[in-house]
PDB file of N, CA and C in Angstrom:
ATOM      1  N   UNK A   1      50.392  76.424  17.798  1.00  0.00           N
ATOM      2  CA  UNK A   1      49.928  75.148  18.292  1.00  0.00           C
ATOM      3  C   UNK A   1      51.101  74.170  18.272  1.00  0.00           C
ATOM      4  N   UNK A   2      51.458  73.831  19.500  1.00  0.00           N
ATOM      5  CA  UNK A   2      51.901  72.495  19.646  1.00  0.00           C
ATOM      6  C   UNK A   2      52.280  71.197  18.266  1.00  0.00           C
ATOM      7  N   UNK A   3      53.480  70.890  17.784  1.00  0.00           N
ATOM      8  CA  UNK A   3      53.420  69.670  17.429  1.00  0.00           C
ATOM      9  C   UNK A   3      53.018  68.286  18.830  1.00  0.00           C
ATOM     10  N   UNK A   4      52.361  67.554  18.231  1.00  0.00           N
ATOM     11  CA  UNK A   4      52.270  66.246  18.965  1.00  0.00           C
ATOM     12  C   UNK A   4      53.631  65.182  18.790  1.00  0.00           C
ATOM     13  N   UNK A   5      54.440  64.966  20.182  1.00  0.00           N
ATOM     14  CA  UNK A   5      55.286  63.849  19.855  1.00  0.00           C
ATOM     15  C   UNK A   5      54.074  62.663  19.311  1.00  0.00           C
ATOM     16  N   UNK A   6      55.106  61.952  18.625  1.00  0.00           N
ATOM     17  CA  UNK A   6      54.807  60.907  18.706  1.00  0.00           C
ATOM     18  C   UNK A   6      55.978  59.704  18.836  1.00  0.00           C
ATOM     19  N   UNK A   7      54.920  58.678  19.037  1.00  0.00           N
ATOM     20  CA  UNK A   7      55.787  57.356  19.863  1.00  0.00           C
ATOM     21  C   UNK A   7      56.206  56.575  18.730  1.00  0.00           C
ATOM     22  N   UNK A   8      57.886  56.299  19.717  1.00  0.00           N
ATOM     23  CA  UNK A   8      58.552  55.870  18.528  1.00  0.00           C
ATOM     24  C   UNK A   8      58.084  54.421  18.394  1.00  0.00           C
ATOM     25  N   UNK A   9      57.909  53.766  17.207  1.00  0.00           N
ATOM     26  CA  UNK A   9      57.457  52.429  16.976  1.00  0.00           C
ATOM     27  C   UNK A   9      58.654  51.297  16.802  1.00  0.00           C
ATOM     28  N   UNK A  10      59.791  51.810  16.529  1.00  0.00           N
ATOM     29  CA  UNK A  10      60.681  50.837  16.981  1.00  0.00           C
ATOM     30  C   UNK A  10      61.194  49.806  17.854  1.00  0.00           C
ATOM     31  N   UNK A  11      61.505  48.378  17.815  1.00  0.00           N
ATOM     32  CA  UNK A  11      61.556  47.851  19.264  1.00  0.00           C
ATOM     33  C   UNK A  11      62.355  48.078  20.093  1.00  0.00           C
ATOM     34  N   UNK A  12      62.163  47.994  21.114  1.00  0.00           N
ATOM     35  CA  UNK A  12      62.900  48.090  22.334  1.00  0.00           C
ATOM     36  C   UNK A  12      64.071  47.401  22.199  1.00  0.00           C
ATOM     37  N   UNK A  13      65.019  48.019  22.006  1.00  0.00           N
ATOM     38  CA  UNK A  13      66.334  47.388  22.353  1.00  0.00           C
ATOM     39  C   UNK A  13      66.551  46.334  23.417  1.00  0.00           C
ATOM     40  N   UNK A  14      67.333  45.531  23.837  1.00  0.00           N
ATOM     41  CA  UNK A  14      67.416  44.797  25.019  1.00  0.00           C
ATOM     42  C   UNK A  14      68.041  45.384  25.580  1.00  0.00           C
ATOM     43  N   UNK A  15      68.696  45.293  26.968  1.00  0.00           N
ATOM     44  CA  UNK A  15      69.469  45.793  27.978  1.00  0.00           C
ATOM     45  C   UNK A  15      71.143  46.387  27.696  1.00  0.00           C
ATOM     46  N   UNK A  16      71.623  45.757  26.594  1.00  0.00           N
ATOM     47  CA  UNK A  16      72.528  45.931  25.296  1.00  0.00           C
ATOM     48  C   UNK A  16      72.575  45.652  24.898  1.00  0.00           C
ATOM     49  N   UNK A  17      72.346  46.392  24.011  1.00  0.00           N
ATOM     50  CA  UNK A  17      71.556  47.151  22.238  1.00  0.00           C
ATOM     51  C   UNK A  17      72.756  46.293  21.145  1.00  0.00           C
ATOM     52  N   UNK A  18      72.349  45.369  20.624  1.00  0.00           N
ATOM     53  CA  UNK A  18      73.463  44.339  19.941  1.00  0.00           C
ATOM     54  C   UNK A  18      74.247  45.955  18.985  1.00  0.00           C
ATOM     55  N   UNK A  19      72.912  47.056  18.318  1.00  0.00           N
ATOM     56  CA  UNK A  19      73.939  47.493  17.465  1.00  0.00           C
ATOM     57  C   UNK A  19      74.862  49.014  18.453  1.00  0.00           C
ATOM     58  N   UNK A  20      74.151  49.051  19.604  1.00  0.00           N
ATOM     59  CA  UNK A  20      75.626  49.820  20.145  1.00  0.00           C
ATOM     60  C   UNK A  20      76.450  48.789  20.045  1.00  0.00           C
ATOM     61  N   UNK A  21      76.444  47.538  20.486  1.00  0.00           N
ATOM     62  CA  UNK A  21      77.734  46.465  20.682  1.00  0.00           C
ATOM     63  C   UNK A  21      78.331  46.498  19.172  1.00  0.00           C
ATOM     64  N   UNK A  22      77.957  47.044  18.454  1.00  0.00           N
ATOM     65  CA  UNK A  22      78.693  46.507  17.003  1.00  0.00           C
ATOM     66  C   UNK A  22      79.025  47.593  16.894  1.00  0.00           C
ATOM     67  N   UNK A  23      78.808  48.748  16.973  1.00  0.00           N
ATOM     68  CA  UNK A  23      79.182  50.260  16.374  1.00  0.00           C
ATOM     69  C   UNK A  23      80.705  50.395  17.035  1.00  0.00           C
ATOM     70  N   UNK A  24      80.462  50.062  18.401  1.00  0.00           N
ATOM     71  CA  UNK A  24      81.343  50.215  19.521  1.00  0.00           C
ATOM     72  C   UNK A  24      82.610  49.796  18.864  1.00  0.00           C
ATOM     73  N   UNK A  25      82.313  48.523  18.199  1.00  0.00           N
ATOM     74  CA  UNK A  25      83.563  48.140  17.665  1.00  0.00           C
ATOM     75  C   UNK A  25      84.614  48.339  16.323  1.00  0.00           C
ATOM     76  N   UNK A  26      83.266  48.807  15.625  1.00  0.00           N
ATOM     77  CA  UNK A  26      83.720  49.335  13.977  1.00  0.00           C
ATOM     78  C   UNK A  26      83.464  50.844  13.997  1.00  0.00           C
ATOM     79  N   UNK A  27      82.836  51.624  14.766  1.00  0.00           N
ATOM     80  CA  UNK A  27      82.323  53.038  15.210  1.00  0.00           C
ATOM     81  C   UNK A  27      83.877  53.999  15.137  1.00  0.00           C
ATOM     82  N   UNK A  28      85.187  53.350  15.345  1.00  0.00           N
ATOM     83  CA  UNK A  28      86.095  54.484  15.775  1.00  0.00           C
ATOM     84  C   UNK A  28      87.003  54.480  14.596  1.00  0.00           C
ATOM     85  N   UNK A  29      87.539  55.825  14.123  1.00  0.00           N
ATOM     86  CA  UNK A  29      88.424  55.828  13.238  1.00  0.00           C
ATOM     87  C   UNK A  29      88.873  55.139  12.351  1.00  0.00           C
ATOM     88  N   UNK A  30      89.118  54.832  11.173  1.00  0.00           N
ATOM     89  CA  UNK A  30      89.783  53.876  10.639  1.00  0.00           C
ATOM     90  C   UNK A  30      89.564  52.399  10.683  1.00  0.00           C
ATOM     91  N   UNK A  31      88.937  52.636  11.968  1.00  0.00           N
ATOM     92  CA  UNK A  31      88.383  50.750  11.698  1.00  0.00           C
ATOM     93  C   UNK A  31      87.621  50.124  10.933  1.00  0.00           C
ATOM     94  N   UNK A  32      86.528  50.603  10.266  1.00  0.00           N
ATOM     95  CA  UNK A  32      86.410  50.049   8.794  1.00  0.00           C
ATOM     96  C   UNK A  32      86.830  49.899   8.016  1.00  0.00           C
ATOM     97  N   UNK A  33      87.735  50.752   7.743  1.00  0.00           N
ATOM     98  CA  UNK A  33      88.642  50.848   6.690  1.00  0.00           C
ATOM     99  C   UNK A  33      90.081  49.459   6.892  1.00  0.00           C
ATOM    100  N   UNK A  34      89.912  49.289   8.373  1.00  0.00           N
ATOM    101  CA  UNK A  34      91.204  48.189   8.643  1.00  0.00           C
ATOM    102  C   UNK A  34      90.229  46.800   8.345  1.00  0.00           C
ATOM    103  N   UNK A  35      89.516  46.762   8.564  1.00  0.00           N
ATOM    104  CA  UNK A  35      88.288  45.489   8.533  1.00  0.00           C
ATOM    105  C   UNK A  35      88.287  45.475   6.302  1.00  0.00           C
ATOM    106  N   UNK A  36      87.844  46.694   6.300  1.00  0.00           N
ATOM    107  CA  UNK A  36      87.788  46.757   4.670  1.00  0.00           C
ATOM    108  C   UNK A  36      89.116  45.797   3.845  1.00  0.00           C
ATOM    109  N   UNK A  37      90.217  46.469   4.173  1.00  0.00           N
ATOM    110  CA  UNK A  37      91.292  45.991   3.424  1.00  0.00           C
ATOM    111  C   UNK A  37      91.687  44.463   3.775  1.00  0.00           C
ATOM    112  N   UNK A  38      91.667  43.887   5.335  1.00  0.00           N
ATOM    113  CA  UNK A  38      92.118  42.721   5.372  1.00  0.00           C
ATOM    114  C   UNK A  38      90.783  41.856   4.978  1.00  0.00           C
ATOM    115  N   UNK A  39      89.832  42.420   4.365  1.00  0.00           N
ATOM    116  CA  UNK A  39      89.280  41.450   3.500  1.00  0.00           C
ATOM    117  C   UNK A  39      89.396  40.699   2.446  1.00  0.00           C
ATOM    118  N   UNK A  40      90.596  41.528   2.143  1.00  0.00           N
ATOM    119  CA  UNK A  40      90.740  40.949   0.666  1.00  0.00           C
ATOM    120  C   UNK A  40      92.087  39.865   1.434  1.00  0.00           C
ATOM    121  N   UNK A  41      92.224  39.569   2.598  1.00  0.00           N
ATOM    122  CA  UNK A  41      93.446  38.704   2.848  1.00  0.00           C
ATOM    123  C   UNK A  41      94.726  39.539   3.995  1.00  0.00           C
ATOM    124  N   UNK A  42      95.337  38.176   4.465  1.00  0.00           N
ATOM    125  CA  UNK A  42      96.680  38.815   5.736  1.00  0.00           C
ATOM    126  C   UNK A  42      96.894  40.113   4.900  1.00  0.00           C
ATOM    127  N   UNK A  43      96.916  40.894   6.353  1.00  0.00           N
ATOM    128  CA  UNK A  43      97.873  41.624   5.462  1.00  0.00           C
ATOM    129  C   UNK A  43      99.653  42.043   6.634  1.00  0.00           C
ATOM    130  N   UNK A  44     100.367  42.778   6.299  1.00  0.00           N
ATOM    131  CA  UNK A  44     101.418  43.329   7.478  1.00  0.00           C
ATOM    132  C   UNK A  44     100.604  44.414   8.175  1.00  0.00           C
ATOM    133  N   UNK A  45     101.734  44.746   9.057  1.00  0.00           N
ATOM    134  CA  UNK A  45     101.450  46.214   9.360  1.00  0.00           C
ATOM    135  C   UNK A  45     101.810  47.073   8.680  1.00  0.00           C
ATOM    136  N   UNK A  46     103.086  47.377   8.094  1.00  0.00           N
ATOM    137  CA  UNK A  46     103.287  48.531   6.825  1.00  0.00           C
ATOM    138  C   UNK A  46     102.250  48.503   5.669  1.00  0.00           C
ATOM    139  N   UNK A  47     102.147  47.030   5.420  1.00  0.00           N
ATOM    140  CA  UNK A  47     100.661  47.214   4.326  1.00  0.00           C
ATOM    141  C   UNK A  47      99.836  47.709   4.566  1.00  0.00           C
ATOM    142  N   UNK A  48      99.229  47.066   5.943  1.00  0.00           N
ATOM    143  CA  UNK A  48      97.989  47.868   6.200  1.00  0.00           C
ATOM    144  C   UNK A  48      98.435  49.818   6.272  1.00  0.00           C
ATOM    145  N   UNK A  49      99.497  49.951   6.739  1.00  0.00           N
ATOM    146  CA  UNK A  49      99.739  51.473   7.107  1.00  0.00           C
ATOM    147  C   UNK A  49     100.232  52.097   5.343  1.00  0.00           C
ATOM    148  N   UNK A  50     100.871  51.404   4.414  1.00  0.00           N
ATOM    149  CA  UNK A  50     100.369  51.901   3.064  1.00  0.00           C
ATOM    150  C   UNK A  50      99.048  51.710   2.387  1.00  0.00           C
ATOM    151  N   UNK A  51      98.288  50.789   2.659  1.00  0.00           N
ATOM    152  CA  UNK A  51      96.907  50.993   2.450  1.00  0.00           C
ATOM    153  C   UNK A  51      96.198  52.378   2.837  1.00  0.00           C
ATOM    154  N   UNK A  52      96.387  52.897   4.308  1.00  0.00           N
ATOM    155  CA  UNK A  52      95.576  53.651   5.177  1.00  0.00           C
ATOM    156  C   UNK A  52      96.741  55.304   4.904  1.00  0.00           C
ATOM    157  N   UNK A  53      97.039  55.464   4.124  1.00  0.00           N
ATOM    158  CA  UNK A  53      98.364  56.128   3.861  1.00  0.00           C
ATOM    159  C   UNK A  53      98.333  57.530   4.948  1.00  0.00           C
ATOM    160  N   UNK A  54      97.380  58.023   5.426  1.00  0.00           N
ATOM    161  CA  UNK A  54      96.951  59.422   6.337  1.00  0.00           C
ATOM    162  C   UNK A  54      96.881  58.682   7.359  1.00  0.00           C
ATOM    163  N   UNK A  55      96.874  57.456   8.091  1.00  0.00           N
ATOM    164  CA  UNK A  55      96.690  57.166   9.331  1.00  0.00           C
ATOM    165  C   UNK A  55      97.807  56.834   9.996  1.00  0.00           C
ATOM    166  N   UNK A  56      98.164  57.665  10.955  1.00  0.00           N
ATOM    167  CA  UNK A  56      99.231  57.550  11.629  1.00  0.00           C
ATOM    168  C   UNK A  56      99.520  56.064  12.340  1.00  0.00           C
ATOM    169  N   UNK A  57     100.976  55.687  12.416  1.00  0.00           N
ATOM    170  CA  UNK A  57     101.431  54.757  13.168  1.00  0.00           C
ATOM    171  C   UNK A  57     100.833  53.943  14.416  1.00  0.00           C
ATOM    172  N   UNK A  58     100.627  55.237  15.203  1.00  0.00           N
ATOM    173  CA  UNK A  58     100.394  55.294  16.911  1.00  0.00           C
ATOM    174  C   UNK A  58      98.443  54.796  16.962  1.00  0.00           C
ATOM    175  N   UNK A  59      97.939  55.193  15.561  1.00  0.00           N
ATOM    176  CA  UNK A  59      96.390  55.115  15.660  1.00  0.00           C
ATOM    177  C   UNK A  59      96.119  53.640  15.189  1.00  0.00           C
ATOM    178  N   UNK A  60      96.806  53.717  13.565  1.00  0.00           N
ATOM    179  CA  UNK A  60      96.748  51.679  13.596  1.00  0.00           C
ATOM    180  C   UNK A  60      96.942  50.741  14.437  1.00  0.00           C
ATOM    181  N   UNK A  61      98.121  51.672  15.220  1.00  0.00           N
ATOM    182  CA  UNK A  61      98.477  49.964  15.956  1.00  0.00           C
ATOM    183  C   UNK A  61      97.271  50.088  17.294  1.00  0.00           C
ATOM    184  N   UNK A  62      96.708  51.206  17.894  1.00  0.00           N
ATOM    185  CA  UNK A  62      95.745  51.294  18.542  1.00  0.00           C
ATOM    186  C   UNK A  62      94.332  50.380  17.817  1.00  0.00           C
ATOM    187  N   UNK A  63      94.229  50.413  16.694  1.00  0.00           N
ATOM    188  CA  UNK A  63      93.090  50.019  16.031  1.00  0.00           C
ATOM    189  C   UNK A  63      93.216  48.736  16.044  1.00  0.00           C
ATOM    190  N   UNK A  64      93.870  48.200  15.481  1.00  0.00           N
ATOM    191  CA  UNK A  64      94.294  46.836  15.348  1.00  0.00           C
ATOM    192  C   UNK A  64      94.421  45.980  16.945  1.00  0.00           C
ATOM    193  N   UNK A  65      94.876  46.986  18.043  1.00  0.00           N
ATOM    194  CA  UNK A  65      94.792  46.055  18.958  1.00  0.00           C
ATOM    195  C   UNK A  65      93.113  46.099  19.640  1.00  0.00           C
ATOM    196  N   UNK A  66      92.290  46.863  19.280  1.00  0.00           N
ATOM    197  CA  UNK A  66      91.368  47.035  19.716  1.00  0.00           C
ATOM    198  C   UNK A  66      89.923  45.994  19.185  1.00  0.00           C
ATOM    199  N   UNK A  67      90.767  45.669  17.734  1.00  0.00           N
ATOM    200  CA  UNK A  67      90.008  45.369  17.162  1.00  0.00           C
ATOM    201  C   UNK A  67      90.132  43.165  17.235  1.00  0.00           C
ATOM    202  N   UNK A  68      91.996  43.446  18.028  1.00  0.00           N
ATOM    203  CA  UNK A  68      92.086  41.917  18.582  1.00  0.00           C
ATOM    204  C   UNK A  68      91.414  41.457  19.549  1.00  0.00           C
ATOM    205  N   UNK A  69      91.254  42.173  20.573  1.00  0.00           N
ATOM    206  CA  UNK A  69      90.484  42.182  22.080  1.00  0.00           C
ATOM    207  C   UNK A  69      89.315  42.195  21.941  1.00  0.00           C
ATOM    208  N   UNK A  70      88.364  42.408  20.866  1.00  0.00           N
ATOM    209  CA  UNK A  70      86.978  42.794  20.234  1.00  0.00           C
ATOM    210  C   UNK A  70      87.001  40.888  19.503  1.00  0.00           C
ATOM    211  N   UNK A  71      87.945  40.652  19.141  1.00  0.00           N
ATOM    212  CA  UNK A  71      87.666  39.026  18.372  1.00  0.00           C
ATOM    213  C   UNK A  71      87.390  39.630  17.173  1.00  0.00           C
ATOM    214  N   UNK A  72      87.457  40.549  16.516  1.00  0.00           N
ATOM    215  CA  UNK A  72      87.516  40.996  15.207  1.00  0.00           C
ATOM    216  C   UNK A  72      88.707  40.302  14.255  1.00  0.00           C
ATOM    217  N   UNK A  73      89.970  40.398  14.901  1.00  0.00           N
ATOM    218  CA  UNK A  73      91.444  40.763  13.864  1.00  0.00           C
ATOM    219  C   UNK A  73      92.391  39.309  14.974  1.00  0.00           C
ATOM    220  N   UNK A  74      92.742  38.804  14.108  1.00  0.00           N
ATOM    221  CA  UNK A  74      93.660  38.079  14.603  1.00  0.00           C
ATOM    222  C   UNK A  74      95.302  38.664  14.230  1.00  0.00           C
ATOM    223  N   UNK A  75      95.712  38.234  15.294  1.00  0.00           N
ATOM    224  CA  UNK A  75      97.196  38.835  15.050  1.00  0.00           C
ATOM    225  C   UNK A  75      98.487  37.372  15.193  1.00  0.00           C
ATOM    226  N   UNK A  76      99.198  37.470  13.992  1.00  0.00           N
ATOM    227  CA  UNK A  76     100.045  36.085  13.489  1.00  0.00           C
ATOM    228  C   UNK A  76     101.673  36.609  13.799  1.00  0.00           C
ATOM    229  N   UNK A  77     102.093  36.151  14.744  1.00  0.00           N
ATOM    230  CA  UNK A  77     103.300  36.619  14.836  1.00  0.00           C
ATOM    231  C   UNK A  77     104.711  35.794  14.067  1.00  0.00           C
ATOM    232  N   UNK A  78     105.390  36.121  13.116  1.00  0.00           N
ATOM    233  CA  UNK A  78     106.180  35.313  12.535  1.00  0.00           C
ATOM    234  C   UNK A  78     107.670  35.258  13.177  1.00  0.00           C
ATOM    235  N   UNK A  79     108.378  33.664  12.862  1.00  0.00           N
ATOM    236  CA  UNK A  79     109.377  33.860  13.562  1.00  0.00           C
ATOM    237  C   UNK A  79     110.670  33.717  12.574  1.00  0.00           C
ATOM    238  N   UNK A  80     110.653  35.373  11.894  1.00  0.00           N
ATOM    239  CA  UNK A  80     111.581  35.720  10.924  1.00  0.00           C
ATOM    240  C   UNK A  80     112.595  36.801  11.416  1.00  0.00           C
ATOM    241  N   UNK A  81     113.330  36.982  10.380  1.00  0.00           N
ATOM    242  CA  UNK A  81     114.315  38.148  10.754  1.00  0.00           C
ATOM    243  C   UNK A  81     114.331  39.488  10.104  1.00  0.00           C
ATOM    244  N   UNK A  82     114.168  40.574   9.999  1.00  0.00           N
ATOM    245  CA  UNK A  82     113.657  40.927  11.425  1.00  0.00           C
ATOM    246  C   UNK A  82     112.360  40.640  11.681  1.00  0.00           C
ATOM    247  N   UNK A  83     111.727  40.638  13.025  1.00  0.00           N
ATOM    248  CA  UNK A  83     110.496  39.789  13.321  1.00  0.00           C
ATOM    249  C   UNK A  83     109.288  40.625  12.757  1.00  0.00           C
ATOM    250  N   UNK A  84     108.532  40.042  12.054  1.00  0.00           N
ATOM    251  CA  UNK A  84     107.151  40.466  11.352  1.00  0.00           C
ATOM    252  C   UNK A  84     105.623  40.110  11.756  1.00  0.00           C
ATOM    253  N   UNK A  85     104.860  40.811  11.907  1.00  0.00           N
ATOM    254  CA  UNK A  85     103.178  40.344  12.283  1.00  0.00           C
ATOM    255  C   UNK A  85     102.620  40.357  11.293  1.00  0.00           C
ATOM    256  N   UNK A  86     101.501  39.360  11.015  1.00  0.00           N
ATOM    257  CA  UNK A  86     100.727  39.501   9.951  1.00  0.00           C
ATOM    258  C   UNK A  86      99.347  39.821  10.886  1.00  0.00           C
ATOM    259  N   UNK A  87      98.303  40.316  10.331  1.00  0.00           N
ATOM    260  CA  UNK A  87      96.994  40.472  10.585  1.00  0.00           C
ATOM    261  C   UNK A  87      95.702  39.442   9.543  1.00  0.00           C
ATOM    262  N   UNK A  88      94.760  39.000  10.159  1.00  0.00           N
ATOM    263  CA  UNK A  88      93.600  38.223   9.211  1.00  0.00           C
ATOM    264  C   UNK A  88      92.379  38.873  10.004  1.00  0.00           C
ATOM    265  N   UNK A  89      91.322  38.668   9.214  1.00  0.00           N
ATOM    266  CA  UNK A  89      90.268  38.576   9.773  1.00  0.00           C
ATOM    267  C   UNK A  89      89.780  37.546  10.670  1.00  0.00           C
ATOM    268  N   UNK A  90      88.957  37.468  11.715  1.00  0.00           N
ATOM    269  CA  UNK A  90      88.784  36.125  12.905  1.00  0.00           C
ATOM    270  C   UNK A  90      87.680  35.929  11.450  1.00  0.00           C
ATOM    271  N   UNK A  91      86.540  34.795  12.360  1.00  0.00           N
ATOM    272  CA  UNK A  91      85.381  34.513  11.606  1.00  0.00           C
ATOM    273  C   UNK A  91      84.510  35.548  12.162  1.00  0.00           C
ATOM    274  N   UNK A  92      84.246  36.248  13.615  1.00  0.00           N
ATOM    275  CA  UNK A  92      83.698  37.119  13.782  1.00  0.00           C
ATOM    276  C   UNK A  92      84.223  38.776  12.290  1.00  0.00           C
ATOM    277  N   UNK A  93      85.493  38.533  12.403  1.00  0.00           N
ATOM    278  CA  UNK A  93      85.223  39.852  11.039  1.00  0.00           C
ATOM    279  C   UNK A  93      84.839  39.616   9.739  1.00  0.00           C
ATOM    280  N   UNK A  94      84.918  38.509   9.362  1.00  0.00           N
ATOM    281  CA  UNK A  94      84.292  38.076   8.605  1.00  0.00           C
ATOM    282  C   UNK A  94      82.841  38.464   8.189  1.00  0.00           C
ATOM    283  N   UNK A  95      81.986  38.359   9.540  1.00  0.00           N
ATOM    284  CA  UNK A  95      81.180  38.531   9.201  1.00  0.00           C
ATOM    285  C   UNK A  95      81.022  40.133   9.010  1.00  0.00           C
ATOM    286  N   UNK A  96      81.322  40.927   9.492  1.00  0.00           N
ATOM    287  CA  UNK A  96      81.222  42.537   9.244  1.00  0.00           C
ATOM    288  C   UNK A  96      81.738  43.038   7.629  1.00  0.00           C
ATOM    289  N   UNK A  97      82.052  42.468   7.373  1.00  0.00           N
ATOM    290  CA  UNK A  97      81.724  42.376   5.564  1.00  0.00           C
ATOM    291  C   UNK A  97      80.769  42.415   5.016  1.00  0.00           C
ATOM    292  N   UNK A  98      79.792  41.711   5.143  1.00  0.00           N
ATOM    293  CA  UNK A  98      79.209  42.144   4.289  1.00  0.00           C
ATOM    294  C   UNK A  98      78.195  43.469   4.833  1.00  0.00           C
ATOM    295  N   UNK A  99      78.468  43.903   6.223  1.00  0.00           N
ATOM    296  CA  UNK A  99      77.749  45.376   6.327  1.00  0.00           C
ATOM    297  C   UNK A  99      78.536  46.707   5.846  1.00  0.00           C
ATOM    298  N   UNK A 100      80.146  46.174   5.758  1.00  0.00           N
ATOM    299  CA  UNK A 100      80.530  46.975   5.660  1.00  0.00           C
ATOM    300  C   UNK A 100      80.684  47.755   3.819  1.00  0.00           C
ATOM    301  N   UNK A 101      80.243  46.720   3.038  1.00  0.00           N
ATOM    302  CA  UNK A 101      80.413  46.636   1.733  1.00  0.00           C
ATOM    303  C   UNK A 101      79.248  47.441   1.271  1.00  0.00           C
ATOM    304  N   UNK A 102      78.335  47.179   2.477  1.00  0.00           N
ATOM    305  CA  UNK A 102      77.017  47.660   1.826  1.00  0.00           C
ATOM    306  C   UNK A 102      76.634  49.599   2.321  1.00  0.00           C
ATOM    307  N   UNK A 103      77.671  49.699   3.323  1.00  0.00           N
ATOM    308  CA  UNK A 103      78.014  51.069   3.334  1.00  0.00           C
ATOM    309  C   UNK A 103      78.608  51.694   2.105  1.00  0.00           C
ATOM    310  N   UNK A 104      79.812  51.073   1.892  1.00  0.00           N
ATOM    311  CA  UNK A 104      80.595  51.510   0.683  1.00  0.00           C
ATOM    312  C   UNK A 104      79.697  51.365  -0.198  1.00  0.00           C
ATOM    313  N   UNK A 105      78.815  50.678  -0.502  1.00  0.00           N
ATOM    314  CA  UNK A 105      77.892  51.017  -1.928  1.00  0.00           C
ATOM    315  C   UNK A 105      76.654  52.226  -1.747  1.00  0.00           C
ATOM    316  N   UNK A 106      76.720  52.488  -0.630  1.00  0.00           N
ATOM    317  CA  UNK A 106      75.406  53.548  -0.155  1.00  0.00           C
ATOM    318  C   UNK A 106      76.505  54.789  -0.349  1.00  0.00           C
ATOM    319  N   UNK A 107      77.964  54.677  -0.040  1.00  0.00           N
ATOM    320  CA  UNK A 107      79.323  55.638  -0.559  1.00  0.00           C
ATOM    321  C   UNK A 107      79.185  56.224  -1.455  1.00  0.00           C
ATOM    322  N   UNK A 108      79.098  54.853  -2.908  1.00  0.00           N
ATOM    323  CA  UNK A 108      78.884  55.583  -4.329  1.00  0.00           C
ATOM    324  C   UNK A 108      78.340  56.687  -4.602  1.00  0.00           C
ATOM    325  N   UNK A 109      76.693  56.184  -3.909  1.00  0.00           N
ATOM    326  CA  UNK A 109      75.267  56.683  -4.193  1.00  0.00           C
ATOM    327  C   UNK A 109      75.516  58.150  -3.883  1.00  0.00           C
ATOM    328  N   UNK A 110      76.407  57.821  -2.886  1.00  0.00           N
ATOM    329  CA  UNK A 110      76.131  59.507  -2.387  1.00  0.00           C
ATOM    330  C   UNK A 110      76.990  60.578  -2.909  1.00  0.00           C
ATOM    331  N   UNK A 111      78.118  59.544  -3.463  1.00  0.00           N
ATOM    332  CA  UNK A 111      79.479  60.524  -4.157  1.00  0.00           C
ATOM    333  C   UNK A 111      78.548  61.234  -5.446  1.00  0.00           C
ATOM    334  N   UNK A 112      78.095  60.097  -6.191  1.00  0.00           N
ATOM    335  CA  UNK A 112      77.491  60.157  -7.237  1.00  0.00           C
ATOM    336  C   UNK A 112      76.476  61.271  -7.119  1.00  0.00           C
ATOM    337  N   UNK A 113      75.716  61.374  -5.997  1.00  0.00           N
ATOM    338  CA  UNK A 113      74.682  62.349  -6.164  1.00  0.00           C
ATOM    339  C   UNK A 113      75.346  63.901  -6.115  1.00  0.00           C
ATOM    340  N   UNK A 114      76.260  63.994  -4.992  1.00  0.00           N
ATOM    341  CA  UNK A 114      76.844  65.173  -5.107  1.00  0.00           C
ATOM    342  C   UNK A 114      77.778  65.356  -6.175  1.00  0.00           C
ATOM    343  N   UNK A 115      78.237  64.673  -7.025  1.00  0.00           N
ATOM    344  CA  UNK A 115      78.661  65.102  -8.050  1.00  0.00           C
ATOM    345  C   UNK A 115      77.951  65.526  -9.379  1.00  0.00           C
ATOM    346  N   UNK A 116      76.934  64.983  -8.683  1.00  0.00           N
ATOM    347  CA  UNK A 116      75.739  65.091  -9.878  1.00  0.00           C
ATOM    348  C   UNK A 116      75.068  66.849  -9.708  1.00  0.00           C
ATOM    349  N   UNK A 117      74.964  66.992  -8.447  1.00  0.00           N
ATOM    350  CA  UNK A 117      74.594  68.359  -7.796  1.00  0.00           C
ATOM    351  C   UNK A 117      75.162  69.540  -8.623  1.00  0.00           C
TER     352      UNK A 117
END
């Protein structure tokens, strides 16, 4: 016998779905993790790339510009020698803090359980 679908009770998304629009932007590689760290403040690009220590060159600086064009990451260009960028959070990344914190604590839960296993 047949299971019966049943109907999903969730609402209807609008025409675009605010959380595809948000995934879209924190959804790829490393970009939480770039949102994660310049929370705590500017950071460089070598910082951020010793922070992210496995993420290649060619992928940060992809991330970071993706994440300027998104209004996520502001980018501070200094006029030193040799010439240096800093990175901040906009007020739009700002706000992705506190979802993103609350992943990392659902992180624990789960490290914790499989270690517990």
């Amino acid at each position: 016998m047949p299971l019966k679908v049943r109907k999903n009770r969730a609402p209807q998304p609008p025409d675009t779905c605010p959380l595809s629009a948000c995934m879209a932007v924190i959804g790829g590689a490393w970009t939480a993790n770039v949102v994660w760290y310049l929370g705590a403040g500017p950071r460089r690009f070598s910082e951020l790339k010793g922070d992210l220590a496995p993420v290649s060159a060619r992928v940060l600086t992809r991330r970071l510009r993706e994440l300027e064009d998104a209004g996520v990451v502001q980018r501070h260009a200094m006029a030193t020698s040799p010439p240096s960028v800093e990175y901040t959070l906009s007020e739009l990344g700002r706000e992705l803090l506190p979802a993103i914190e609350a992943i990392v604590a659902v992180g624990h839960r789960l490290k914790a359980r499989a270690a517990a296993a």
